[in-house]
C-alpha atoms as a PDB file:
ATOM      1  CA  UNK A   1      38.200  12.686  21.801  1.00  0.00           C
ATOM      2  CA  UNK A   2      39.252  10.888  25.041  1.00  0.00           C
ATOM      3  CA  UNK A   3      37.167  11.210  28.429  1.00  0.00           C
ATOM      4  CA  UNK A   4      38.125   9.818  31.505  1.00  0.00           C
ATOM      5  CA  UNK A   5      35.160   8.984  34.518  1.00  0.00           C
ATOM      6  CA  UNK A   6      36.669   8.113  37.737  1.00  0.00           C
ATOM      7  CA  UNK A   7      33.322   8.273  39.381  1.00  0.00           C
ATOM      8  CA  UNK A   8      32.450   5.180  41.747  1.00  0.00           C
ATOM      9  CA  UNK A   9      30.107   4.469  45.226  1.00  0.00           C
ATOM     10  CA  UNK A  10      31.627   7.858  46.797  1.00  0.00           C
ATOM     11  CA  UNK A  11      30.166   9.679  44.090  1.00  0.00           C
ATOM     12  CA  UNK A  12      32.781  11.655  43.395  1.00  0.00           C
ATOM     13  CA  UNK A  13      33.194  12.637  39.776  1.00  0.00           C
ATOM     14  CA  UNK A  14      36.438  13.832  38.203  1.00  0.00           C
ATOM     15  CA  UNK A  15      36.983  14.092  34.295  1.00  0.00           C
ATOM     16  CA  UNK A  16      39.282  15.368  31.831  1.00  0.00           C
ATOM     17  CA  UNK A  17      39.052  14.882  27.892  1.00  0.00           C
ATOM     18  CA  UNK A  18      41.381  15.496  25.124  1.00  0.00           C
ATOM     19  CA  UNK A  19      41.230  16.224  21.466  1.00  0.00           C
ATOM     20  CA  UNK A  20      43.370  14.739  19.049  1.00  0.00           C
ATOM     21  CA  UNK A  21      44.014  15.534  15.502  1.00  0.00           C
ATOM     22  CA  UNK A  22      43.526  12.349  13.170  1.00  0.00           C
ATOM     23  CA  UNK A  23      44.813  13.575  10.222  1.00  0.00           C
ATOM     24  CA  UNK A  24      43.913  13.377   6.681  1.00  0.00           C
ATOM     25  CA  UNK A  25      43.200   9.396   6.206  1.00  0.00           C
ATOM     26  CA  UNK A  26      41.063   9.934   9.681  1.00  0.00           C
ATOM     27  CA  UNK A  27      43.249   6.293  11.579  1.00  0.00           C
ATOM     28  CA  UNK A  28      46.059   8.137  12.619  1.00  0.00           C
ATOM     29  CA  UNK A  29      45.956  10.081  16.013  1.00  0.00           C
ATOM     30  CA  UNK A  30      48.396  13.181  16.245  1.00  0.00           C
ATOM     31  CA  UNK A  31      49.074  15.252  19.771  1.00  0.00           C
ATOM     32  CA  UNK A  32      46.396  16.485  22.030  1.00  0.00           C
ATOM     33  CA  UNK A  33      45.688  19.848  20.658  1.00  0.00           C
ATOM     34  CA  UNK A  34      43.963  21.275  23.795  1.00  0.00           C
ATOM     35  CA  UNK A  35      45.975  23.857  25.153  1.00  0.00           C
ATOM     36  CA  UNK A  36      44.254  24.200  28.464  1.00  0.00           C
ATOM     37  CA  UNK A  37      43.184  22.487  31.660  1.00  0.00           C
ATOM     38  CA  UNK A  38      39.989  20.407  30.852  1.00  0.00           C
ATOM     39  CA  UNK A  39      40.243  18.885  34.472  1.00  0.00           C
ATOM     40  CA  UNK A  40      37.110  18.810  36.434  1.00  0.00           C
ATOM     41  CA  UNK A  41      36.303  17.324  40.081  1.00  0.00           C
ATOM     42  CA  UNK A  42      33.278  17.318  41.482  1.00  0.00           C
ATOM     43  CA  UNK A  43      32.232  15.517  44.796  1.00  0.00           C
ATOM     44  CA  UNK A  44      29.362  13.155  46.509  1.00  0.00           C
ATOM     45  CA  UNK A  45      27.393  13.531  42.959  1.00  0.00           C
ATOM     46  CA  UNK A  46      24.406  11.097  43.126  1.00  0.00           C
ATOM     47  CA  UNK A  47      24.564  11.319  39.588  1.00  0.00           C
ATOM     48  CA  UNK A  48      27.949   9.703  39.364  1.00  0.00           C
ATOM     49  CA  UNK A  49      27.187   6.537  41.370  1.00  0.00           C
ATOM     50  CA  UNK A  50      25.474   5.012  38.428  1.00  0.00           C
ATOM     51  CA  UNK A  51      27.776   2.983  36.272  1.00  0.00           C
ATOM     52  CA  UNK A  52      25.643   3.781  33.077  1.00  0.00           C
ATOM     53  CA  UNK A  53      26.521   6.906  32.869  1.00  0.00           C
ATOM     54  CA  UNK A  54      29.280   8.312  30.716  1.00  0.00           C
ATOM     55  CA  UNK A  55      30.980  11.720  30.446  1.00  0.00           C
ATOM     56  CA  UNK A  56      30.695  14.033  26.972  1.00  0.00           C
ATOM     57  CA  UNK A  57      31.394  17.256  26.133  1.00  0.00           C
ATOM     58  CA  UNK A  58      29.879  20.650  25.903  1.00  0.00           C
ATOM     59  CA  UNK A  59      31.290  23.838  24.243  1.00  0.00           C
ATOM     60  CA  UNK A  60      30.819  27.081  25.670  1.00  0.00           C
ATOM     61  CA  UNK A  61      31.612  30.327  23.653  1.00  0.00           C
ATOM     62  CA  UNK A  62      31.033  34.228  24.812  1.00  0.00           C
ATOM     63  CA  UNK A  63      29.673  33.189  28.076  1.00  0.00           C
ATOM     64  CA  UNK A  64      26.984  30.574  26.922  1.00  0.00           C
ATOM     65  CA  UNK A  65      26.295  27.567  25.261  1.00  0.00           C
ATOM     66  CA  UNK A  66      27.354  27.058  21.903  1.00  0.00           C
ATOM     67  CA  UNK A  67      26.780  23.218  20.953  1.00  0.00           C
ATOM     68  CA  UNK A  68      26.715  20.148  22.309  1.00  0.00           C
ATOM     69  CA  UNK A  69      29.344  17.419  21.381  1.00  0.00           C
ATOM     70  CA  UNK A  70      27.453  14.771  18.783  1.00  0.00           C
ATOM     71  CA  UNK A  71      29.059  11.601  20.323  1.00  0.00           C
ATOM     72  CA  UNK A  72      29.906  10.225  23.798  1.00  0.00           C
ATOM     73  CA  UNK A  73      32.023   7.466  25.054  1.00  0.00           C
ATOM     74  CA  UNK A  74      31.298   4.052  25.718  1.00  0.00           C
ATOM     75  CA  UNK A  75      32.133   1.188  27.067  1.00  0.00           C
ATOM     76  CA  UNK A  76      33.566  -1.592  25.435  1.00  0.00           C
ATOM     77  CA  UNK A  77      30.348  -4.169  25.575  1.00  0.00           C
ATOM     78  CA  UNK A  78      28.135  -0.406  24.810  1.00  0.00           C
ATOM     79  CA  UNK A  79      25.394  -1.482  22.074  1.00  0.00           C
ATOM     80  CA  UNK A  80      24.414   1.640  20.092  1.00  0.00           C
ATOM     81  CA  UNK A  81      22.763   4.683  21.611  1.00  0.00           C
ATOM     82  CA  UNK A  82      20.651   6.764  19.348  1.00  0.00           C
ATOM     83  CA  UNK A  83      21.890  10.247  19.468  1.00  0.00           C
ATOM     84  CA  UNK A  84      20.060  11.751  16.172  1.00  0.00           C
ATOM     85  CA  UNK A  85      16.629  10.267  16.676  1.00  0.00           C
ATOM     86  CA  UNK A  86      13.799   9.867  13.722  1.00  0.00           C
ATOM     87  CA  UNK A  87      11.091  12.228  13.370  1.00  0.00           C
ATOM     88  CA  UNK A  88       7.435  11.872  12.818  1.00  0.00           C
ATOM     89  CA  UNK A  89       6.712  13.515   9.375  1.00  0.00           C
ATOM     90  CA  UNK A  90       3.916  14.661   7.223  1.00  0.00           C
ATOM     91  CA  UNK A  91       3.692  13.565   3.728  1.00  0.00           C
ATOM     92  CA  UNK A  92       1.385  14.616   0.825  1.00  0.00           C
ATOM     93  CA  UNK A  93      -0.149  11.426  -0.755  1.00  0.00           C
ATOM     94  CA  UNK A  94       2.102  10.251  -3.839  1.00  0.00           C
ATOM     95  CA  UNK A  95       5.186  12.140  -1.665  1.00  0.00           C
ATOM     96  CA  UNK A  96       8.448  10.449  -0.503  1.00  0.00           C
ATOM     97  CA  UNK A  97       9.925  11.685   2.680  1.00  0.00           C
ATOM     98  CA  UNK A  98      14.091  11.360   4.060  1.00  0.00           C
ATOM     99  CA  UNK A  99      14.745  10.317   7.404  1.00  0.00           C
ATOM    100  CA  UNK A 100      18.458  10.593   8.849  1.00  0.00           C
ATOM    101  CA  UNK A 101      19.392   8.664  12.203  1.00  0.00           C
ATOM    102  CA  UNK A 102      22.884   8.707  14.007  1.00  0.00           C
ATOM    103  CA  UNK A 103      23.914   6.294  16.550  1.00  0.00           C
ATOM    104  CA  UNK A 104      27.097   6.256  18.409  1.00  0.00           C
ATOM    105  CA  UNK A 105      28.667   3.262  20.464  1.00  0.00           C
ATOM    106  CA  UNK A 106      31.739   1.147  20.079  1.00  0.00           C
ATOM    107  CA  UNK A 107      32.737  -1.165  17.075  1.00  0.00           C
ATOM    108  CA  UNK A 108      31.107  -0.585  13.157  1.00  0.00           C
ATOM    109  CA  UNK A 109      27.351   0.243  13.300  1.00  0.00           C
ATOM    110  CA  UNK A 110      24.851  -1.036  10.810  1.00  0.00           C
ATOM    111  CA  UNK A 111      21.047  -0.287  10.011  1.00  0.00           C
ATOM    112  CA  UNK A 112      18.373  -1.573   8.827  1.00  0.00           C
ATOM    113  CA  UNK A 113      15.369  -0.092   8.060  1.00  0.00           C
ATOM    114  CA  UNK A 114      11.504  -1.054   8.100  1.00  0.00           C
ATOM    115  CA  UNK A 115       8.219   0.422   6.894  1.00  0.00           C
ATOM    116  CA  UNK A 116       5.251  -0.653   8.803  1.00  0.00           C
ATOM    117  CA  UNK A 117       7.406  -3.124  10.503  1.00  0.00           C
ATOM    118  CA  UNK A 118       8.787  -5.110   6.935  1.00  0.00           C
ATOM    119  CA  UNK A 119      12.531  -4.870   6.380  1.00  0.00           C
ATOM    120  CA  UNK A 120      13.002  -2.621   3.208  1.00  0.00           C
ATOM    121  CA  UNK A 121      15.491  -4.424   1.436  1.00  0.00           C
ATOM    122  CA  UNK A 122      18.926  -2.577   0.441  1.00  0.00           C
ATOM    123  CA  UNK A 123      18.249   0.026   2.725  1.00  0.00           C
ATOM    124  CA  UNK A 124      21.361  -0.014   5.285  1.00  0.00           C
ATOM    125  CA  UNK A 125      22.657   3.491   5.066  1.00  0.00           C
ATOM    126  CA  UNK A 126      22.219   5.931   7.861  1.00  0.00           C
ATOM    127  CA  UNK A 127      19.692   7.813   6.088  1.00  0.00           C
ATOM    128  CA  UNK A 128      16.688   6.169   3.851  1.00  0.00           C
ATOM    129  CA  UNK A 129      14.447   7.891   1.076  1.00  0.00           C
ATOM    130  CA  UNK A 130      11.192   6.388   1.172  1.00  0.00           C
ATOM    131  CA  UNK A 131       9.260   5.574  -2.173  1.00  0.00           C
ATOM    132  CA  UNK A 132       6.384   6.992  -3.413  1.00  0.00           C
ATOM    133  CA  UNK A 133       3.806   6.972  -0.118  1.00  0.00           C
ATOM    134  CA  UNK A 134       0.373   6.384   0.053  1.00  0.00           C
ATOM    135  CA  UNK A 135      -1.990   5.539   3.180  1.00  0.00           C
ATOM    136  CA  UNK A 136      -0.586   2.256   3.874  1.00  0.00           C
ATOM    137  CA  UNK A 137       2.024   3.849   5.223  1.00  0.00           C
ATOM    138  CA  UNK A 138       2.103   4.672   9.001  1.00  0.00           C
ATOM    139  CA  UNK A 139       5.268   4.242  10.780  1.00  0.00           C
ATOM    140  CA  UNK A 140       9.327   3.439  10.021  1.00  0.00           C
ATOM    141  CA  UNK A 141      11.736   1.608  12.267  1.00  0.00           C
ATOM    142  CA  UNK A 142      15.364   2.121  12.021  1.00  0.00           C
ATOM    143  CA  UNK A 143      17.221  -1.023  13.915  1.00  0.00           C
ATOM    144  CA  UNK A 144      21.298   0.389  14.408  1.00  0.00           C
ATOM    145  CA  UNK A 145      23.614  -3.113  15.112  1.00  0.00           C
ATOM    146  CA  UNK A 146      26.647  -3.655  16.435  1.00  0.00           C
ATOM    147  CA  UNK A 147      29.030  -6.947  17.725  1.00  0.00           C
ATOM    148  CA  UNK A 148      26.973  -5.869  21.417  1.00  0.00           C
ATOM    149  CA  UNK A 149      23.345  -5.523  20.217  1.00  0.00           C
ATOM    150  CA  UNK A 150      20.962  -3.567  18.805  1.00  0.00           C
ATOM    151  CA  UNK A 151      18.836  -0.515  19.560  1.00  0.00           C
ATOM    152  CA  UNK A 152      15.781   0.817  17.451  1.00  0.00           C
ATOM    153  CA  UNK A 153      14.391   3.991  16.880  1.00  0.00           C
ATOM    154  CA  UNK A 154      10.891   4.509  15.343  1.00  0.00           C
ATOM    155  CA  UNK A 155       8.499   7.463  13.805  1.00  0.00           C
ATOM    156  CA  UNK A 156       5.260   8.030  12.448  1.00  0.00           C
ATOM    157  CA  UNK A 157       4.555   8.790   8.959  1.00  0.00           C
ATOM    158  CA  UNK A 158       1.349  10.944   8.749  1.00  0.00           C
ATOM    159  CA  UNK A 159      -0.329  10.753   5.027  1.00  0.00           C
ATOM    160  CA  UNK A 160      -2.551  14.058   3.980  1.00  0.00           C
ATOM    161  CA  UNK A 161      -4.650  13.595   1.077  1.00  0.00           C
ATOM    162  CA  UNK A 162      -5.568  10.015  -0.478  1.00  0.00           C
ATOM    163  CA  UNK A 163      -7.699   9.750  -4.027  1.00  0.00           C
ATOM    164  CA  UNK A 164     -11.095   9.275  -3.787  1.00  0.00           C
ATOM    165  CA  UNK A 165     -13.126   5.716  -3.355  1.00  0.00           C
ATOM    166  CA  UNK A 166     -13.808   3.776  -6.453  1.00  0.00           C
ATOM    167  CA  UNK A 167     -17.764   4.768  -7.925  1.00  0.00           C
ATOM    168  CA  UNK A 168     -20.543   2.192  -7.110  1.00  0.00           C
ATOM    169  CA  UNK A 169     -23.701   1.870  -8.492  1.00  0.00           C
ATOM    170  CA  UNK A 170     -22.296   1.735 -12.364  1.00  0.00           C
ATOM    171  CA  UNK A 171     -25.170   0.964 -14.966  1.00  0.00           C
ATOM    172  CA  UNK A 172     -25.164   0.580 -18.437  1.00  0.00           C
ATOM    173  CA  UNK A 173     -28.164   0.778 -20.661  1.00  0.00           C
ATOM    174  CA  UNK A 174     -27.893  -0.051 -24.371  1.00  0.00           C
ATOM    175  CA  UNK A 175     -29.436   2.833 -27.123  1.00  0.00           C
ATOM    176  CA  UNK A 176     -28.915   2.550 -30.858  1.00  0.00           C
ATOM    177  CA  UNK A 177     -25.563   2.654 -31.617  1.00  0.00           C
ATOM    178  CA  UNK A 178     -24.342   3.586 -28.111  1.00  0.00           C
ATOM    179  CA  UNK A 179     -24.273   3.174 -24.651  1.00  0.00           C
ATOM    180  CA  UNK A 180     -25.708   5.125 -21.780  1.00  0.00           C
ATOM    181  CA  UNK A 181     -23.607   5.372 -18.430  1.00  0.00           C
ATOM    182  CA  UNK A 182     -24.874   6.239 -14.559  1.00  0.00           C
ATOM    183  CA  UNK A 183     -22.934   5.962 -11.698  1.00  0.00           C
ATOM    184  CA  UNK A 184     -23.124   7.052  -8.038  1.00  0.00           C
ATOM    185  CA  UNK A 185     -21.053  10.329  -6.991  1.00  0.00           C
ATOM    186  CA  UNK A 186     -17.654   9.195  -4.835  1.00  0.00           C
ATOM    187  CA  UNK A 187     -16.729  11.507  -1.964  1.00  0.00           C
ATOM    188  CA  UNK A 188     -13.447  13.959  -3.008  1.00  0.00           C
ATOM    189  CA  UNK A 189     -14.019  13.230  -7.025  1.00  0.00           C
ATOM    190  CA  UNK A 190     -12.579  15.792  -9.545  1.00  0.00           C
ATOM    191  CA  UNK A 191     -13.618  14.232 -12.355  1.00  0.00           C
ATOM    192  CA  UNK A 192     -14.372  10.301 -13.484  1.00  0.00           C
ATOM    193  CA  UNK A 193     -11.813   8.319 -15.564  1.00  0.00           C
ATOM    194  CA  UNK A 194     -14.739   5.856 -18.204  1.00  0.00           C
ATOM    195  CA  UNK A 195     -13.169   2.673 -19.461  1.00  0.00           C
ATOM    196  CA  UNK A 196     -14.271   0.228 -21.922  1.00  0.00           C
ATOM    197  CA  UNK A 197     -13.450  -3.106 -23.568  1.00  0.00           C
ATOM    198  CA  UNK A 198     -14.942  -5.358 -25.981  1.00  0.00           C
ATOM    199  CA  UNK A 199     -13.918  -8.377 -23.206  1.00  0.00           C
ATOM    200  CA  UNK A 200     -15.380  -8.489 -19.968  1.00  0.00           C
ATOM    201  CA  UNK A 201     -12.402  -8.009 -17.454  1.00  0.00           C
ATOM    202  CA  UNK A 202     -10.251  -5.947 -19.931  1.00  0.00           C
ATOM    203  CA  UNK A 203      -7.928  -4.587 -21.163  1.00  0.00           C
ATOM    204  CA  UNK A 204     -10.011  -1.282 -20.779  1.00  0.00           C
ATOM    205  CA  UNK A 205      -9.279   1.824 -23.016  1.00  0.00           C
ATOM    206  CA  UNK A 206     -10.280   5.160 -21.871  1.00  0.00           C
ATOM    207  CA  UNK A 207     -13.244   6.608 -23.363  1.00  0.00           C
ATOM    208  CA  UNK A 208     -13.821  10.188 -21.622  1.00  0.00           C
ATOM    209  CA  UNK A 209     -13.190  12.082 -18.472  1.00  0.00           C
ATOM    210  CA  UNK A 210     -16.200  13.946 -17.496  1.00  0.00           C
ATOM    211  CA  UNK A 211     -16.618  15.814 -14.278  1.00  0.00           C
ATOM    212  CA  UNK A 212     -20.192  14.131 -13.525  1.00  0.00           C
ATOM    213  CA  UNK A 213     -21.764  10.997 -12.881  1.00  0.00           C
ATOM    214  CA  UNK A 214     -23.098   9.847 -16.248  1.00  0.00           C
ATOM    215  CA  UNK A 215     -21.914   9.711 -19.809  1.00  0.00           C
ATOM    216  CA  UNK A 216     -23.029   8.294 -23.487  1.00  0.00           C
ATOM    217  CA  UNK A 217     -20.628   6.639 -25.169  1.00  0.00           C
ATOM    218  CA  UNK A 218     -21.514   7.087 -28.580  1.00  0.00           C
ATOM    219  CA  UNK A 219     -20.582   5.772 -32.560  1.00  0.00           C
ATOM    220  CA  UNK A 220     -20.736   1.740 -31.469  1.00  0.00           C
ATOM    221  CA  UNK A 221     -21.080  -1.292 -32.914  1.00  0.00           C
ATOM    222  CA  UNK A 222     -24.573  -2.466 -32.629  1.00  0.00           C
ATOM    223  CA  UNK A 223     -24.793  -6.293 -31.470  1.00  0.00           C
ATOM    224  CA  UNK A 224     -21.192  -6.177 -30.263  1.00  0.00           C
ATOM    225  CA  UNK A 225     -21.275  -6.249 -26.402  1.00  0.00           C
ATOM    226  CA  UNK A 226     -19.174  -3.067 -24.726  1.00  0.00           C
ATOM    227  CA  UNK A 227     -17.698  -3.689 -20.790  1.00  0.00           C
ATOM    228  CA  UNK A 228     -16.949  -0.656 -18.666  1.00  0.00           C
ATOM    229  CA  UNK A 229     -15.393   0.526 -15.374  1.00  0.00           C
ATOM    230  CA  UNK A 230     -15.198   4.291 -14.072  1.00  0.00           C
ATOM    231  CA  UNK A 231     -12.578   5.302 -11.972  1.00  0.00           C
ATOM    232  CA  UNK A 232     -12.622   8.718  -9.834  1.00  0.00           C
ATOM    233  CA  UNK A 233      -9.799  11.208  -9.875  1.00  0.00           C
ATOM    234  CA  UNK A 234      -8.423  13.725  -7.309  1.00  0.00           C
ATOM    235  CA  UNK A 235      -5.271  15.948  -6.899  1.00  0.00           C
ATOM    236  CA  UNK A 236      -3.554  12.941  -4.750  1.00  0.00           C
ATOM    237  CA  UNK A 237      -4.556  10.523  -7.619  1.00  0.00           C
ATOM    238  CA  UNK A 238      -6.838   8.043  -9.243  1.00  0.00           C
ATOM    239  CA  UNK A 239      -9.276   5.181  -7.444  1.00  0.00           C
ATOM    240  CA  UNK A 240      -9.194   1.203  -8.402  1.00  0.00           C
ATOM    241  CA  UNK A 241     -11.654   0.619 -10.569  1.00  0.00           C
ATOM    242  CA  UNK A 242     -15.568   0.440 -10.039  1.00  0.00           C
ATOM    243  CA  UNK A 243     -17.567  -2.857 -10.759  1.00  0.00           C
ATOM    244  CA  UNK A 244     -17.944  -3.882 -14.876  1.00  0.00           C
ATOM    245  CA  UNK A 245     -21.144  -3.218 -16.087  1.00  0.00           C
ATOM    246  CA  UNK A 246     -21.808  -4.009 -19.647  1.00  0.00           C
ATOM    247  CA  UNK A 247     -24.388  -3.518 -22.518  1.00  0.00           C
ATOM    248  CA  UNK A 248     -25.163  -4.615 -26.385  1.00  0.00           C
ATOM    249  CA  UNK A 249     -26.309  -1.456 -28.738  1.00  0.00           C
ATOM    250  CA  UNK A 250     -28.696  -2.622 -31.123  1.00  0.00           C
ATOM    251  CA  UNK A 251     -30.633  -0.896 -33.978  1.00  0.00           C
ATOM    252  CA  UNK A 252     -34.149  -0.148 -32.727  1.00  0.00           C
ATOM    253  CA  UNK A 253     -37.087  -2.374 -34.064  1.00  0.00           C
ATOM    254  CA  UNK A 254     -39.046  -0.528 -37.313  1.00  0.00           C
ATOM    255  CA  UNK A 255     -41.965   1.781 -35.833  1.00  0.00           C
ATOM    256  CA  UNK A 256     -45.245   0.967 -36.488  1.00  0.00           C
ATOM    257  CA  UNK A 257     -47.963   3.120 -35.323  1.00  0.00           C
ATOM    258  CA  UNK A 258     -50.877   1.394 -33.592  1.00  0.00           C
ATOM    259  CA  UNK A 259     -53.682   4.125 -33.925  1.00  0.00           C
ATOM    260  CA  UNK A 260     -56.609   3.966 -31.269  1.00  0.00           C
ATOM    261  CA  UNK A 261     -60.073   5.455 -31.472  1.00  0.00           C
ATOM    262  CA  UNK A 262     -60.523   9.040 -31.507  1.00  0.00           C
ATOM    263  CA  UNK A 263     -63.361  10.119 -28.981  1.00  0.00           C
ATOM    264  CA  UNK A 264     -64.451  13.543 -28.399  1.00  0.00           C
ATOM    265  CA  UNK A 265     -61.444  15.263 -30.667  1.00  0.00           C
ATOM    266  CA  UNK A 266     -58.612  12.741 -28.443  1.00  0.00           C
ATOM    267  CA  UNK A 267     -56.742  10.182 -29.714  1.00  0.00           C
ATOM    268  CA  UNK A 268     -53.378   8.170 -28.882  1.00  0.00           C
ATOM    269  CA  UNK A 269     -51.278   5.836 -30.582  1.00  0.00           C
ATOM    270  CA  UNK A 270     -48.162   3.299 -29.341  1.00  0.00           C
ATOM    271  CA  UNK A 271     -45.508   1.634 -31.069  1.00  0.00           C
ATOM    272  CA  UNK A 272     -42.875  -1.115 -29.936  1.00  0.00           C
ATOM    273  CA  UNK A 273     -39.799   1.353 -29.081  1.00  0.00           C
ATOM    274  CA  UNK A 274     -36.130   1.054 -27.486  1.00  0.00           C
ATOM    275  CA  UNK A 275     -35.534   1.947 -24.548  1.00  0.00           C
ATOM    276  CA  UNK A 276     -33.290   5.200 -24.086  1.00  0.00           C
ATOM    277  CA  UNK A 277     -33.672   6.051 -27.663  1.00  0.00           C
ATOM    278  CA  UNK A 278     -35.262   9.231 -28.370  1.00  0.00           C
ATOM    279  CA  UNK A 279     -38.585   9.796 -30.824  1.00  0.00           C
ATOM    280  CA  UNK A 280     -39.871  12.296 -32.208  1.00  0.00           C
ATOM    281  CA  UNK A 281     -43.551  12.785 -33.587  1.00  0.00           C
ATOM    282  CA  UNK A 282     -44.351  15.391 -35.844  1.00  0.00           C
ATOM    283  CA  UNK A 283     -47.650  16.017 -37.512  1.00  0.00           C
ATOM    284  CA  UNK A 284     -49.059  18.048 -40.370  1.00  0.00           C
ATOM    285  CA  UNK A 285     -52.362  18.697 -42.023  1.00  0.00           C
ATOM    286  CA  UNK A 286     -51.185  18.668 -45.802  1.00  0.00           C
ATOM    287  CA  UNK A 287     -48.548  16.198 -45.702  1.00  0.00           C
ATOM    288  CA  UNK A 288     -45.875  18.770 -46.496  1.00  0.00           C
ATOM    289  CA  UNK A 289     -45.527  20.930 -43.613  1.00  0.00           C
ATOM    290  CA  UNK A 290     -44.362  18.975 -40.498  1.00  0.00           C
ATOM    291  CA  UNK A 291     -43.913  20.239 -36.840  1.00  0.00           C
ATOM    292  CA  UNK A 292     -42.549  18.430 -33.972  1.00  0.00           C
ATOM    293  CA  UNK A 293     -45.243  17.978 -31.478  1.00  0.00           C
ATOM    294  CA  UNK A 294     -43.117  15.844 -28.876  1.00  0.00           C
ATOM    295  CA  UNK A 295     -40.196  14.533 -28.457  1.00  0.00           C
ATOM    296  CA  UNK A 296     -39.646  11.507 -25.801  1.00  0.00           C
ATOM    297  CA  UNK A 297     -37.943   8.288 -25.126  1.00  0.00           C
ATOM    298  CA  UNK A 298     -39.762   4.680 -24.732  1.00  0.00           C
ATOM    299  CA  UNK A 299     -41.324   3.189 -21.337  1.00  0.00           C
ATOM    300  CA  UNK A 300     -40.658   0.079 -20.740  1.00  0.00           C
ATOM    301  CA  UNK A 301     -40.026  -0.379 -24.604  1.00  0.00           C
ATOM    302  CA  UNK A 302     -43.063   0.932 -25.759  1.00  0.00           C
ATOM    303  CA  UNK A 303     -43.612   4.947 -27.127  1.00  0.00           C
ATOM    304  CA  UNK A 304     -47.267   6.210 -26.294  1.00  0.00           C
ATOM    305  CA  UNK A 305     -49.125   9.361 -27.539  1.00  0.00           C
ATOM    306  CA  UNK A 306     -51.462  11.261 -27.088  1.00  0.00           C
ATOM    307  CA  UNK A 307     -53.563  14.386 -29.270  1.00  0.00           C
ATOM    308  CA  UNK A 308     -56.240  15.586 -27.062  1.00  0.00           C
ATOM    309  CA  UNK A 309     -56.836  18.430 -29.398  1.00  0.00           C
ATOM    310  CA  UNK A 310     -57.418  16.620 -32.617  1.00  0.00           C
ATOM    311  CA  UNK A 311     -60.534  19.266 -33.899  1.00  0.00           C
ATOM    312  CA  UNK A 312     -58.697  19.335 -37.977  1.00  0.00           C
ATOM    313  CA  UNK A 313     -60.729  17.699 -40.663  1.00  0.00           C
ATOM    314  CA  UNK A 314     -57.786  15.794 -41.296  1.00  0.00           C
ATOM    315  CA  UNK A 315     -54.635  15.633 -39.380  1.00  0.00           C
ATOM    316  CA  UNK A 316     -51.531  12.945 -39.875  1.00  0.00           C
ATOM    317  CA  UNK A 317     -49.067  12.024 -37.394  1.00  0.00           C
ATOM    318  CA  UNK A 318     -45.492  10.426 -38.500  1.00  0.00           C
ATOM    319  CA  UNK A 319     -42.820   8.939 -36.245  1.00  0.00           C
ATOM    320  CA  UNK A 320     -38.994   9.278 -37.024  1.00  0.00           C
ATOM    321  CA  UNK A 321     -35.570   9.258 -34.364  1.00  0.00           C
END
């Protein structure tokens, strides 16, 4: 393509342009193969008085406009003009995005790209494929060089979706043979992710994935000490993990009833219990048949009952987990 501005202070603009056929190693010009006047003159154009402007070219076809030309012509000392800028663009979490840019101007053009203004190395193509995004992300800047300068071009990148927060409030309290697990709820949770290690810091395996906020972990050693983390899941992907809590299962102490007085057909009876292990007391008035009477865990390590309706000439009470 060759374009000629003779525009100056008069304003008057005149232009003419020319196509030539390079060929099939794209270096070597042939003949101008317009075949018609591409003259134009125009006069006292306020337009034209400004030396920064340049002509380019427009096609027309059946009476209206079928493209515009993808390049223009510069001057010699021209750094690069954007001509294909960047987008903004939407991105699902865990998504990667393409972004094209064209510049035009004199001499070879180079790029370099950035994401939230650091220089992603390797990437000097025209077009860039992001990695993997999350919400870190926000923007990309394309900087197009030549021997004149440089011009940038910039975007946003908008992130939908993130995984949820990482669970607070974790606690772990020890039972016989396993461990019992609370946590708070976190915001956007599909399920929970519970880790554990026999070293505090890790490496955790997994244990479970249930969908609320509390599990027992169950078939432990008792006096070995367990450490876990939870972790909440999502569609868009899993949160760092919570704080370590951590607990020791041990085997609960031998039960020995401490009977009080009976008064008025009532009377109770502790033992030394653990905590979050579950008892059951049965009694029976032959020592053969037994039936559960209640079952309940420890307060504060120690079991109390109850009989308020102790009217049998003889009634006996046992205690087993």
């Amino acid at each position: 393509m060759s374009l000629t501005n003779t525009s100056g202070a008069t304003g008057n603009y005149q232009a003419g342009c020319a196509i030539y056929d390079y060929g099939a190693d794209g270096l070597t010009p042939g003949p101008n193969i317009v075949t018609f006047s591409t003259f134009r003159s125009n006069v006292n154009q306020g337009i034209a008085r400004s030396p920064m402007v340049w002509p380019a070219l427009r096609a027309y076809q059946d009476a209206g406009i079928g493209a515009w030309d993808n390049f223009l012509v510069y001057k010699a000392n021209s750094k690069p003009v954007i001509t294909l800028p960047l987008a903004d663009t939407t991105v699902a979490f865990g998504g990667a995005a393409s972004f094209s840019i064209l510049a035009d101007g004199p001499g070879t053009i180079s790029y370099a790209w950035y994401t939230n203004n650091i220089l992603v190395s390797g990437a000097t193509d025209a077009t860039y494929m992001t990695p993997p995004l999350d919400s870190s992300y926000s923007n990309l800047l394309v900087v197009a060089s030549n021997g004149n300068g440089s011009t940038s071009n910039s975007a946003a990148i908008i992130i939908t979706g993130s995984p949820p927060a990482a669970p607070d409030g974790l606690s772990a309290t020890a039972g016989n043979s396993q461990v019992s697990l609370t946590w708070n709820p976190s915001s956007s949770a599909a399920n929970y992710n519970v880790k554990s290690s026999t070293t505090s810091g890790g490496p955790y395996s997994p244990v479970a994935s249930p969908a609320g906020t509390s599990y027992t972990d169950t078939g432990l050693a008792n006096g070995t000490t367990y450490y876990y983390v939870i972790s909440a899941v999502n569609a868009f992907g899993e949160s760092p993990d919570s704080s370590e809590a951590a607990a020791t299962p041990v085997e609960p102490p031998p039960i020995v009833l401490t009977v009080g007085p009976q008064v008025s057909g009532q009377f109770s009876f502790s033992f030394p219990g653990q905590n979050n292990q579950s008892y059951v007391v049965e009694s029976s008035t032959n020592l053969t048949d037994w039936i559960p009477v209640l079952t309940n865990t420890p307060v504060n390590g120690v079991f109390n009952f109850t009989e308020s309706n102790a009217t049998d000439p003889a009634r006996f009470y046992r205690v087993r987990q």
